[in-house]
Protein backbone atom coordinates (compact mmCIF):
# COMPACT_ATOMS: atom_id res chain seq x y z
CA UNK A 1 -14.01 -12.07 -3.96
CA UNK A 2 -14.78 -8.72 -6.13
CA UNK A 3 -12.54 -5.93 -5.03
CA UNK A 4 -14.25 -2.63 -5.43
CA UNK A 5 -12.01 0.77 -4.82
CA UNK A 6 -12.96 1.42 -0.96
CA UNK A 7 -12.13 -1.93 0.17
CA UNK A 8 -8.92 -2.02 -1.98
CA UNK A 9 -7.88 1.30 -0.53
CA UNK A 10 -8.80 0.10 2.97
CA UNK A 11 -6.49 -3.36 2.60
CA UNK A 12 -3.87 -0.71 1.25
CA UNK A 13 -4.03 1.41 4.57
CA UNK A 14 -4.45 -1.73 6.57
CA UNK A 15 -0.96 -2.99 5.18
CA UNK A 16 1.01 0.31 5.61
CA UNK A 17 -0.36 0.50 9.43
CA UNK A 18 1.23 -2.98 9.93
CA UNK A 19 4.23 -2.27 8.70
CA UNK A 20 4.45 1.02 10.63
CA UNK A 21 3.47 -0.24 13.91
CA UNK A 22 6.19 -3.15 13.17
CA UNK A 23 8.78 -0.20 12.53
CA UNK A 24 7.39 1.93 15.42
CA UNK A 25 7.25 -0.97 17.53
CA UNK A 26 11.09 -2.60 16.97
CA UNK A 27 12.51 0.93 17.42
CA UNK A 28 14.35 0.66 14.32
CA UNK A 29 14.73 4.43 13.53
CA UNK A 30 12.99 7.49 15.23
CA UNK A 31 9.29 7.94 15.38
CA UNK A 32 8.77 11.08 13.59
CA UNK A 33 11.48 9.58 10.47
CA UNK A 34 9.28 6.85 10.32
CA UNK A 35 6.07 8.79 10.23
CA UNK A 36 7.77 11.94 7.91
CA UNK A 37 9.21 9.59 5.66
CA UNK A 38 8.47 5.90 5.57
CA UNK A 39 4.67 6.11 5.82
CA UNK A 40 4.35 8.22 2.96
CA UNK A 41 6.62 6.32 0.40
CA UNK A 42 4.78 3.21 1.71
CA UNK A 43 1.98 4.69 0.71
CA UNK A 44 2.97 5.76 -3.03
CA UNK A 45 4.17 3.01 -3.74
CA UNK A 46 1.44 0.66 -2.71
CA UNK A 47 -0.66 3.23 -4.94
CA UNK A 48 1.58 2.94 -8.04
CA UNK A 49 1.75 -0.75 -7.29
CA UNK A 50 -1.98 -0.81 -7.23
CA UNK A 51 -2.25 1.46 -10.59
CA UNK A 52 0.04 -1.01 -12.42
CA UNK A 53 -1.79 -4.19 -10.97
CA UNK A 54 -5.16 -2.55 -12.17
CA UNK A 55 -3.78 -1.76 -15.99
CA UNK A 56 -2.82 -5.49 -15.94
CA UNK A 57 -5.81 -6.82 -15.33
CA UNK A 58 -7.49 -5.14 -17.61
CA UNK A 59 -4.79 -5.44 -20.11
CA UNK A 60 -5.48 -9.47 -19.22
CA UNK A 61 -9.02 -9.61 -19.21
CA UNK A 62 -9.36 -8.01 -23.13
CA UNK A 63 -7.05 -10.16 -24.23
CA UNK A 64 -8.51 -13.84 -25.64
């Protein structure tokens, strides 16, 4: 399966929502913490995660 940037970004999203509702949903801390704070370092991290992942690959795929 060939992961283009839209559909990478949309599993990325699709992810943080799960984990958000899970939070949100167990009543683990207060809503607006976990939508001021958690959301958004879920978010940069799955992006930096991504960027590394990305680098890799290439770094991988020159490499014979």
């Amino acid at each position: 399966m060939d992961f283009d940037l839209p559909r990478a970004a949309a599993l990325l999203i699709l992810i943080v929502a799960i984990g958000a509702g899970g939070l949100i949903g167990a009543g683990m801390m207060p809503l607006q913490t976990t939508l001021m704070m958690v959301v958004p370092s879920m978010l940069v991290f799955g992006a930096v995660a991504f960027a590394i992942g990305v680098k890799h690959g290439q770094f991988r795929a020159t490499q014979v």
